[in-house]
PDB file of N, CA and C in Angstrom:
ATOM      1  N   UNK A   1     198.973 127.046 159.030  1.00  0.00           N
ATOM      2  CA  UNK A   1     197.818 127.877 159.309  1.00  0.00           C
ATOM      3  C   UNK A   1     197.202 127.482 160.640  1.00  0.00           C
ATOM      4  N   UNK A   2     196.367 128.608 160.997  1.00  0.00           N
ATOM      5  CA  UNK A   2     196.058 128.332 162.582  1.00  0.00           C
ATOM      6  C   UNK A   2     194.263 127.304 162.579  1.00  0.00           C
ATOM      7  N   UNK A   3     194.493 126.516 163.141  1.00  0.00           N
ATOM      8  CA  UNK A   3     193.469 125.820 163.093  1.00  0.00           C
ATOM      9  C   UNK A   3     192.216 126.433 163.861  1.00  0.00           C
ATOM     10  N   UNK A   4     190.831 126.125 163.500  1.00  0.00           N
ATOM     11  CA  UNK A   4     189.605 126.867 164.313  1.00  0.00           C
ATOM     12  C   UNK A   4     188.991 125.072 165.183  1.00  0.00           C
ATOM     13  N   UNK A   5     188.392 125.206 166.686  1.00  0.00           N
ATOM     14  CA  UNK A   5     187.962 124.485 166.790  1.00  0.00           C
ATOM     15  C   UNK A   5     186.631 123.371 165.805  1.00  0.00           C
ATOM     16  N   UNK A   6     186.111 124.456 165.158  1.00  0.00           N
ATOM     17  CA  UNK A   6     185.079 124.272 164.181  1.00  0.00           C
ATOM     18  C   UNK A   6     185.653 123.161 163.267  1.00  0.00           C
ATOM     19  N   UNK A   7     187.000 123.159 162.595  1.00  0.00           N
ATOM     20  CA  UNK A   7     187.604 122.569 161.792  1.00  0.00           C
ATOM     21  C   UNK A   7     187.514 120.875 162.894  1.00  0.00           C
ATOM     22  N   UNK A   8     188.150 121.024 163.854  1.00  0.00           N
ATOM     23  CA  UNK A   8     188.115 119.789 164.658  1.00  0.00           C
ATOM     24  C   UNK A   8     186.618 118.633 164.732  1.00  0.00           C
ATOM     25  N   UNK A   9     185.974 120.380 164.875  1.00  0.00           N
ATOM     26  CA  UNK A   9     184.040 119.341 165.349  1.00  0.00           C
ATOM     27  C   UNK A   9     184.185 118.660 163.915  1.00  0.00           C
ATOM     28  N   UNK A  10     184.315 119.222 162.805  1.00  0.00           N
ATOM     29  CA  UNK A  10     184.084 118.608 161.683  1.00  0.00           C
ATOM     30  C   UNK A  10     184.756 116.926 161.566  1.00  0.00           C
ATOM     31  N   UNK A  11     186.083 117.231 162.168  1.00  0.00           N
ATOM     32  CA  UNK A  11     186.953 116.023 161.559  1.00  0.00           C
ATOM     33  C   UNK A  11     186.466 114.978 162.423  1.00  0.00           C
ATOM     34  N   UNK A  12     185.935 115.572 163.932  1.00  0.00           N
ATOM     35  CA  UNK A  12     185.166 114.519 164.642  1.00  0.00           C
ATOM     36  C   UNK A  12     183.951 113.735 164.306  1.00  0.00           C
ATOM     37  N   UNK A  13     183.378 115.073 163.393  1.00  0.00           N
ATOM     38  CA  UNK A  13     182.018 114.099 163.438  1.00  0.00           C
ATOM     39  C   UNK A  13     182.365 113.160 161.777  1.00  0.00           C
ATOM     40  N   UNK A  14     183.122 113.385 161.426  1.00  0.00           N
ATOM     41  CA  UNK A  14     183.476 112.628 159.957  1.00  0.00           C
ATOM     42  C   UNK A  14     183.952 110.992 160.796  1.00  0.00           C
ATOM     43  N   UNK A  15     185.025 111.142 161.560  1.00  0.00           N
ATOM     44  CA  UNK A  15     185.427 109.605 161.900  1.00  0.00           C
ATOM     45  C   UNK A  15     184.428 109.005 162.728  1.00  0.00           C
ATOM     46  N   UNK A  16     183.122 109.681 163.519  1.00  0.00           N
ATOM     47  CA  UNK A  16     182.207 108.960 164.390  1.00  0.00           C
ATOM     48  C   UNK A  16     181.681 108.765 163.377  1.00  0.00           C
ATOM     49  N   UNK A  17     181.525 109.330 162.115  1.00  0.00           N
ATOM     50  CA  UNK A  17     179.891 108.594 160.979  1.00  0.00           C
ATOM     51  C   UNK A  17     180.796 107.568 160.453  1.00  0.00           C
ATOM     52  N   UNK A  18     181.783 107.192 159.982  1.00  0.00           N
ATOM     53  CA  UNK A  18     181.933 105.849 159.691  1.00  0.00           C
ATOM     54  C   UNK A  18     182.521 104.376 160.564  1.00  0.00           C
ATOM     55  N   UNK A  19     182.102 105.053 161.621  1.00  0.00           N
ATOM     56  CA  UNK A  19     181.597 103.847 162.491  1.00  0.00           C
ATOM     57  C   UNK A  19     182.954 102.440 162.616  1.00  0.00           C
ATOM     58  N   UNK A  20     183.104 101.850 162.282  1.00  0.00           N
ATOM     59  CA  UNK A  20     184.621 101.083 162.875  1.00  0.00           C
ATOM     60  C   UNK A  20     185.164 100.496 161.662  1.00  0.00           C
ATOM     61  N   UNK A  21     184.997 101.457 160.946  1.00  0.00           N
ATOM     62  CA  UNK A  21     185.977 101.172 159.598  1.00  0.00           C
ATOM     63  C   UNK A  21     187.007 101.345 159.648  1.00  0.00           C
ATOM     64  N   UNK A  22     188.262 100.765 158.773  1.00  0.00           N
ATOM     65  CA  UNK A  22     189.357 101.205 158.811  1.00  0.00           C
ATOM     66  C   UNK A  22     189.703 102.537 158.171  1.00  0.00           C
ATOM     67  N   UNK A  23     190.328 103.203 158.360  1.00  0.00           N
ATOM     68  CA  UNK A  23     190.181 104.589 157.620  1.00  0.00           C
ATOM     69  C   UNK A  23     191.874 105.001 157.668  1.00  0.00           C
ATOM     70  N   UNK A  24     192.102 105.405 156.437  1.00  0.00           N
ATOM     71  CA  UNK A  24     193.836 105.968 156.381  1.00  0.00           C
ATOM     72  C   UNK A  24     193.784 107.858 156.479  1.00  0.00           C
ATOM     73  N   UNK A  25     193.827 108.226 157.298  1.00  0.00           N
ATOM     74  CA  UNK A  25     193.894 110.171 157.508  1.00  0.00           C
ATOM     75  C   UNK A  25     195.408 110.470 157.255  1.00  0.00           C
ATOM     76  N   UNK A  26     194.986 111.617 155.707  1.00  0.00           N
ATOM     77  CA  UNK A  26     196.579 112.350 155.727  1.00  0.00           C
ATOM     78  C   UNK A  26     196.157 113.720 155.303  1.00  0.00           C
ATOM     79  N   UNK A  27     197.484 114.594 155.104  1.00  0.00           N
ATOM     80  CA  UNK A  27     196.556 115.863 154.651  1.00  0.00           C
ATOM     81  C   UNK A  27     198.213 115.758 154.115  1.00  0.00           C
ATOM     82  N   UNK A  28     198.288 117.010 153.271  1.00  0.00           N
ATOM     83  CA  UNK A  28     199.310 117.277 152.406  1.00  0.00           C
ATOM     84  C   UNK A  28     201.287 116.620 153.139  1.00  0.00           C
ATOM     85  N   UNK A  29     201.249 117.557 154.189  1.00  0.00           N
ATOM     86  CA  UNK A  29     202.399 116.930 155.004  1.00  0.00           C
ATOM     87  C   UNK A  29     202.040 115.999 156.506  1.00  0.00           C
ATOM     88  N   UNK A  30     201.328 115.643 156.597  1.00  0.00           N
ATOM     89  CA  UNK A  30     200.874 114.952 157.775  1.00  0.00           C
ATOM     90  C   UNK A  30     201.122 115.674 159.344  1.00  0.00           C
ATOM     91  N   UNK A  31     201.074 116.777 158.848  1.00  0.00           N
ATOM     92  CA  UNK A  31     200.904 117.685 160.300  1.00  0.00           C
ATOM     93  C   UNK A  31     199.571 117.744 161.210  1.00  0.00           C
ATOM     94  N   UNK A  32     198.495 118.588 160.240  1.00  0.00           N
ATOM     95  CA  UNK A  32     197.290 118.627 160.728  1.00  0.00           C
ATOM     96  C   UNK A  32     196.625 117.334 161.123  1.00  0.00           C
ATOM     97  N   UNK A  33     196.671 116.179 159.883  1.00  0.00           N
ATOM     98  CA  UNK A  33     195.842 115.323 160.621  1.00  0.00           C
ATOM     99  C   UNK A  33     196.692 114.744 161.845  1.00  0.00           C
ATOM    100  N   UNK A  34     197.867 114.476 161.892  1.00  0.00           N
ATOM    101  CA  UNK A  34     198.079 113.976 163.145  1.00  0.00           C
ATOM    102  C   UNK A  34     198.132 115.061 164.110  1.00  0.00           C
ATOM    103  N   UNK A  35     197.732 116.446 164.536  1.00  0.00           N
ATOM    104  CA  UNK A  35     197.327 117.570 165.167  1.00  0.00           C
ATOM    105  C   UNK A  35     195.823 116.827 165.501  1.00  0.00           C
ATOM    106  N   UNK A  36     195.062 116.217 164.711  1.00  0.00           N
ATOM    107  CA  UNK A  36     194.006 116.265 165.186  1.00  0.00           C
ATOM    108  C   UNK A  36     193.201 114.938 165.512  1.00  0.00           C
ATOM    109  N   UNK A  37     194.189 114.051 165.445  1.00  0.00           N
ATOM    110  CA  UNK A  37     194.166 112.530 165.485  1.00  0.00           C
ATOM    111  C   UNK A  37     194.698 112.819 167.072  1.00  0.00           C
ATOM    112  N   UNK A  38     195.758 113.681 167.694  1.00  0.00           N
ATOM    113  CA  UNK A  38     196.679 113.635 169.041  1.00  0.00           C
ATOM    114  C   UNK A  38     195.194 114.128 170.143  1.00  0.00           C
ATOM    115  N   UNK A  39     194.426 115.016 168.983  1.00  0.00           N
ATOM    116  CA  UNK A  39     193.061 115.924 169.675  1.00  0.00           C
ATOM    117  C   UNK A  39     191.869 114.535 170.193  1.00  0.00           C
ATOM    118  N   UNK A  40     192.156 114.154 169.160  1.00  0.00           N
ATOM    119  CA  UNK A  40     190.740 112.832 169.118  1.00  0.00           C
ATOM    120  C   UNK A  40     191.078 111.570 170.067  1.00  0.00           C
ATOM    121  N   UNK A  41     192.206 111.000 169.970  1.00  0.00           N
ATOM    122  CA  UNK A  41     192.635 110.092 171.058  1.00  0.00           C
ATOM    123  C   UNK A  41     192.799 110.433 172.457  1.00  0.00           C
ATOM    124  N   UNK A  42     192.931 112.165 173.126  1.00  0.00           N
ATOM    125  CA  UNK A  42     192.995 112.403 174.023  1.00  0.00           C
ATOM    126  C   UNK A  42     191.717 112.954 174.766  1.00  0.00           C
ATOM    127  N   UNK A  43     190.844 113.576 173.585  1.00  0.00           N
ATOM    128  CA  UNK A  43     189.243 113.970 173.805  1.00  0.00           C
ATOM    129  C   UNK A  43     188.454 112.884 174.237  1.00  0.00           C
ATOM    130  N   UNK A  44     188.200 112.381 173.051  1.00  0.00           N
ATOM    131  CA  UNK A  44     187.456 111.127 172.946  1.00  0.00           C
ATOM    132  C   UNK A  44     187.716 109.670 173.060  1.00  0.00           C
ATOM    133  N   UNK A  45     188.464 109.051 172.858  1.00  0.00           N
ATOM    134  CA  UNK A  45     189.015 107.972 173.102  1.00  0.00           C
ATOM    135  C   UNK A  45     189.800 108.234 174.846  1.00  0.00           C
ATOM    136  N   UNK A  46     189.852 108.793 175.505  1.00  0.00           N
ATOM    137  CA  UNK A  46     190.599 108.926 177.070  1.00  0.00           C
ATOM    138  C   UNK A  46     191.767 108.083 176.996  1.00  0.00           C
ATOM    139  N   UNK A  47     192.376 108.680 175.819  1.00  0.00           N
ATOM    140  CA  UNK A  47     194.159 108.127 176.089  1.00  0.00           C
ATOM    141  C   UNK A  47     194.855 108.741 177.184  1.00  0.00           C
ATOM    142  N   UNK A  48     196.106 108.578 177.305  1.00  0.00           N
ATOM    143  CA  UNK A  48     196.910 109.631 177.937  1.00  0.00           C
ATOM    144  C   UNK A  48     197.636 110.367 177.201  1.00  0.00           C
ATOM    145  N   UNK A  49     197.809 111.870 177.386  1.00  0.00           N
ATOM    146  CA  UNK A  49     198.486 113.140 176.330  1.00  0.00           C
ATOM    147  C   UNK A  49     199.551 112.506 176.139  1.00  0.00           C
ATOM    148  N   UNK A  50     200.374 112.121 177.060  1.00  0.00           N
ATOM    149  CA  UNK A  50     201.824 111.614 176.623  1.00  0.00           C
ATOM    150  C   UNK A  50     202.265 110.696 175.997  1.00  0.00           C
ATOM    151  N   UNK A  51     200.970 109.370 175.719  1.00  0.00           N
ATOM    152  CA  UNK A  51     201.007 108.186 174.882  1.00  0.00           C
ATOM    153  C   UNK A  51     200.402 109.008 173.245  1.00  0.00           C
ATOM    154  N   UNK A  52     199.250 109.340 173.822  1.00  0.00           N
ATOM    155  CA  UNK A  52     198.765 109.923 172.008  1.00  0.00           C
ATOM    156  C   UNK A  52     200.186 111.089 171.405  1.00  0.00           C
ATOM    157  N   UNK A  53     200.611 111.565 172.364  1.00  0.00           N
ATOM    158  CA  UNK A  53     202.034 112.433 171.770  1.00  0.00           C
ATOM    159  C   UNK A  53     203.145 112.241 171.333  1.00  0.00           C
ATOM    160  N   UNK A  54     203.201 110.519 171.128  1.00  0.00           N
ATOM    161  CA  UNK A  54     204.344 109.748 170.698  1.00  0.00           C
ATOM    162  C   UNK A  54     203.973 109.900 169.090  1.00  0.00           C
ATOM    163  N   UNK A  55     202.747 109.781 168.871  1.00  0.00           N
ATOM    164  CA  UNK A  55     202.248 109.714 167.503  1.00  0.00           C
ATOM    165  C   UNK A  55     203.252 111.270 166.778  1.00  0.00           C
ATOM    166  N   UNK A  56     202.819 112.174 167.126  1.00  0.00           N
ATOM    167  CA  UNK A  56     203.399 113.521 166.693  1.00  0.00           C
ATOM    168  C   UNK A  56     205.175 113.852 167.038  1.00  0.00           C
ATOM    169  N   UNK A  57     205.600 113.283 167.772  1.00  0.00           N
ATOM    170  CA  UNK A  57     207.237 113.160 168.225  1.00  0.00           C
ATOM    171  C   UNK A  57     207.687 112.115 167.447  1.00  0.00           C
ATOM    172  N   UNK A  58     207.218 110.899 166.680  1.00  0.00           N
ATOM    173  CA  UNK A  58     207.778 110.381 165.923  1.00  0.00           C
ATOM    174  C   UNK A  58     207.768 110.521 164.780  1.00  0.00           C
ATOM    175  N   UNK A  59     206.893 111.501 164.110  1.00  0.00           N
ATOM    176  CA  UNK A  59     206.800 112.027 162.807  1.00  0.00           C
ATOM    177  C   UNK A  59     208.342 113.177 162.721  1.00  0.00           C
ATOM    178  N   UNK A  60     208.905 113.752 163.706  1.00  0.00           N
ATOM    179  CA  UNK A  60     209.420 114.949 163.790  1.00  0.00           C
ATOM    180  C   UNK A  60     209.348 116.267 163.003  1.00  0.00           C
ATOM    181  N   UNK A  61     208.003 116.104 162.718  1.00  0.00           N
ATOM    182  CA  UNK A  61     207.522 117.574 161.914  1.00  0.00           C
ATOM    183  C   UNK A  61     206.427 118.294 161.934  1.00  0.00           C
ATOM    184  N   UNK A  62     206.516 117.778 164.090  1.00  0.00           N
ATOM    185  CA  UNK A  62     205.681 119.370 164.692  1.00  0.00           C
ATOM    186  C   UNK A  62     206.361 120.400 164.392  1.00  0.00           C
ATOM    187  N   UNK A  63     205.260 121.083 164.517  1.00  0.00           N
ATOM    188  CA  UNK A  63     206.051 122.463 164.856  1.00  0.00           C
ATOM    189  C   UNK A  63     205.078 123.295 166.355  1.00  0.00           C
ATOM    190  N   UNK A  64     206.178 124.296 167.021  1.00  0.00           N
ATOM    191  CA  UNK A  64     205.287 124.223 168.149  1.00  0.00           C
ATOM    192  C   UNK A  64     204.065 124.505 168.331  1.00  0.00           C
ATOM    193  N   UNK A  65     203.574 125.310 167.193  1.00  0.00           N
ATOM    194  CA  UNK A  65     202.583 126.294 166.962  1.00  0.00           C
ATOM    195  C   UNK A  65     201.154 124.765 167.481  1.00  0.00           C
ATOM    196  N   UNK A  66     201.174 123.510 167.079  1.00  0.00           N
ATOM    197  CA  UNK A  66     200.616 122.637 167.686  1.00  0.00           C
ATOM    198  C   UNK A  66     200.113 122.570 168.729  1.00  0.00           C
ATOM    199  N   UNK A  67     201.117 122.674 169.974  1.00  0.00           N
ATOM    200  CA  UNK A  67     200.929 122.646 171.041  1.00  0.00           C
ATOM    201  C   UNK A  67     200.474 123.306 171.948  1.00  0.00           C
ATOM    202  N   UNK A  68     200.145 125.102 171.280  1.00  0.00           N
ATOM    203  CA  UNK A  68     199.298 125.783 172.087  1.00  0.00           C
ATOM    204  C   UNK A  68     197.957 125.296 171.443  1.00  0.00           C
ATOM    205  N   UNK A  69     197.607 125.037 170.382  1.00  0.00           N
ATOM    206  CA  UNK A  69     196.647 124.184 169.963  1.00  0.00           C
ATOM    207  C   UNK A  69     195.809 123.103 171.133  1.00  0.00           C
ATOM    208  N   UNK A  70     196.670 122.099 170.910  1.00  0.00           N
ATOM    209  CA  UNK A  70     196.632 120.909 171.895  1.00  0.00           C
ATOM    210  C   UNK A  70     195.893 121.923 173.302  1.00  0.00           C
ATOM    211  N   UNK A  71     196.220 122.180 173.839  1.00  0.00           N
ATOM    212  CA  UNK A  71     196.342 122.890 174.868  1.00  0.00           C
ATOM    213  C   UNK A  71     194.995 123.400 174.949  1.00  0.00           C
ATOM    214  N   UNK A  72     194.618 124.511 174.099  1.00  0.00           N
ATOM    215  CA  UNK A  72     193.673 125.381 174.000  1.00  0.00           C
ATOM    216  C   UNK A  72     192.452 124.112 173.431  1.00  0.00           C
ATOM    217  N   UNK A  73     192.434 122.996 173.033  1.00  0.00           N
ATOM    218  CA  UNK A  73     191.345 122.392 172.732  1.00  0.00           C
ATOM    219  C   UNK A  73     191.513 120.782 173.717  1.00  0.00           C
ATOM    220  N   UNK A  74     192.058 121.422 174.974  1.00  0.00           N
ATOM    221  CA  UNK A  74     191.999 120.198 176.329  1.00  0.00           C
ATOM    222  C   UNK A  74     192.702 119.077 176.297  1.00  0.00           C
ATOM    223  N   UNK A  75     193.768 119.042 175.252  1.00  0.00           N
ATOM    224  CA  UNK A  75     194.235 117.749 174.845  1.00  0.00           C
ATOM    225  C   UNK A  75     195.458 117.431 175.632  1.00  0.00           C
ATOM    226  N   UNK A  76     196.071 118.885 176.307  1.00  0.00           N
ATOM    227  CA  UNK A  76     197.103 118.691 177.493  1.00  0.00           C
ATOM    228  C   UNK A  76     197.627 119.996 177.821  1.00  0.00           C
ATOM    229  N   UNK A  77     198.421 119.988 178.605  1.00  0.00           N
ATOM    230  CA  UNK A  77     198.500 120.532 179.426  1.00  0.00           C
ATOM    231  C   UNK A  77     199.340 121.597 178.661  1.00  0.00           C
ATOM    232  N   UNK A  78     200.239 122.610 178.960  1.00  0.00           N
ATOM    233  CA  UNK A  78     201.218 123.840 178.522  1.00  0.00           C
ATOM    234  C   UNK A  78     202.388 123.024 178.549  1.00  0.00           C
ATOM    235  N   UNK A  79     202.999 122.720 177.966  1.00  0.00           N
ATOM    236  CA  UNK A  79     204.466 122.196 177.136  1.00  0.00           C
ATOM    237  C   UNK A  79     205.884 123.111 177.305  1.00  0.00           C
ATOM    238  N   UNK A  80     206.471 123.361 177.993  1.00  0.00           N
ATOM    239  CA  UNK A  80     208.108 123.871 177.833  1.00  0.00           C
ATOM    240  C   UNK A  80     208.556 123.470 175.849  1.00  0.00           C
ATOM    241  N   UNK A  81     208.612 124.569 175.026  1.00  0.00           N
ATOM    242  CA  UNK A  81     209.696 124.203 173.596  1.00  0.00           C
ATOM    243  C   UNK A  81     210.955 123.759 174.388  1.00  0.00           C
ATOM    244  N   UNK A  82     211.122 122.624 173.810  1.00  0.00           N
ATOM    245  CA  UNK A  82     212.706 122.375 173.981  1.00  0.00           C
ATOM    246  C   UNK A  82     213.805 123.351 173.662  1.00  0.00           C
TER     247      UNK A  82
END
C-alpha cells in the first residue's frame, strides 16, 4: 500500500517521544518499517542515502514502489530499477 507522509510524521514523532531507548520496529513483513527507518536516518539523523540504503538492500524485499517514496519524502535522490 502507498504510504501518506502523515503516516511518517506519526512514526517520527513516536521514536522522538521515547527518547534513547532501545526500541525493536517491525511491521508484518519488514518492508514499511524499514521504508521508514531508511526515511528517519536520512531526514533526521543526516546519514548518507547510500549508507541508510544498505539497511533495505540487505533485507532483499524492496520493492520499487519504495523508492519513489524515498524520493518524494527527501530521503534521495531518483534511483534507475535495476
Amino acid at each position: 500500500s502507498k504510504l501518506d507522509p502523515k503516516q511518517y510524521d506519526g512514526f517520527k514523532e513516536k521514536i522522538e517521544s521515547l527518547g534513547d531507548e532501545k526500541i525493536f520496529i517491525h511491521c508484518g513483513m519488514n518492508i514499511k518499517s524499514s521504508a521508514f527507518m531508511h526515511i528517519y536516518q536520512v531526514r533526521e539523523l543526516w546519514e548518507d542515502p547510500e549508507k541508510a540504503l544498505k539497511l533495505i538492500n540487505d533485507l532483499n524485499l524492496h520493492e520499487d514502489k519504495w523508492f519513489d517514496y524515498f524520493e518524494a519524502m527527501g530521503a534521495m535522490p531518483k534511483l534507475q530499477s535495476a
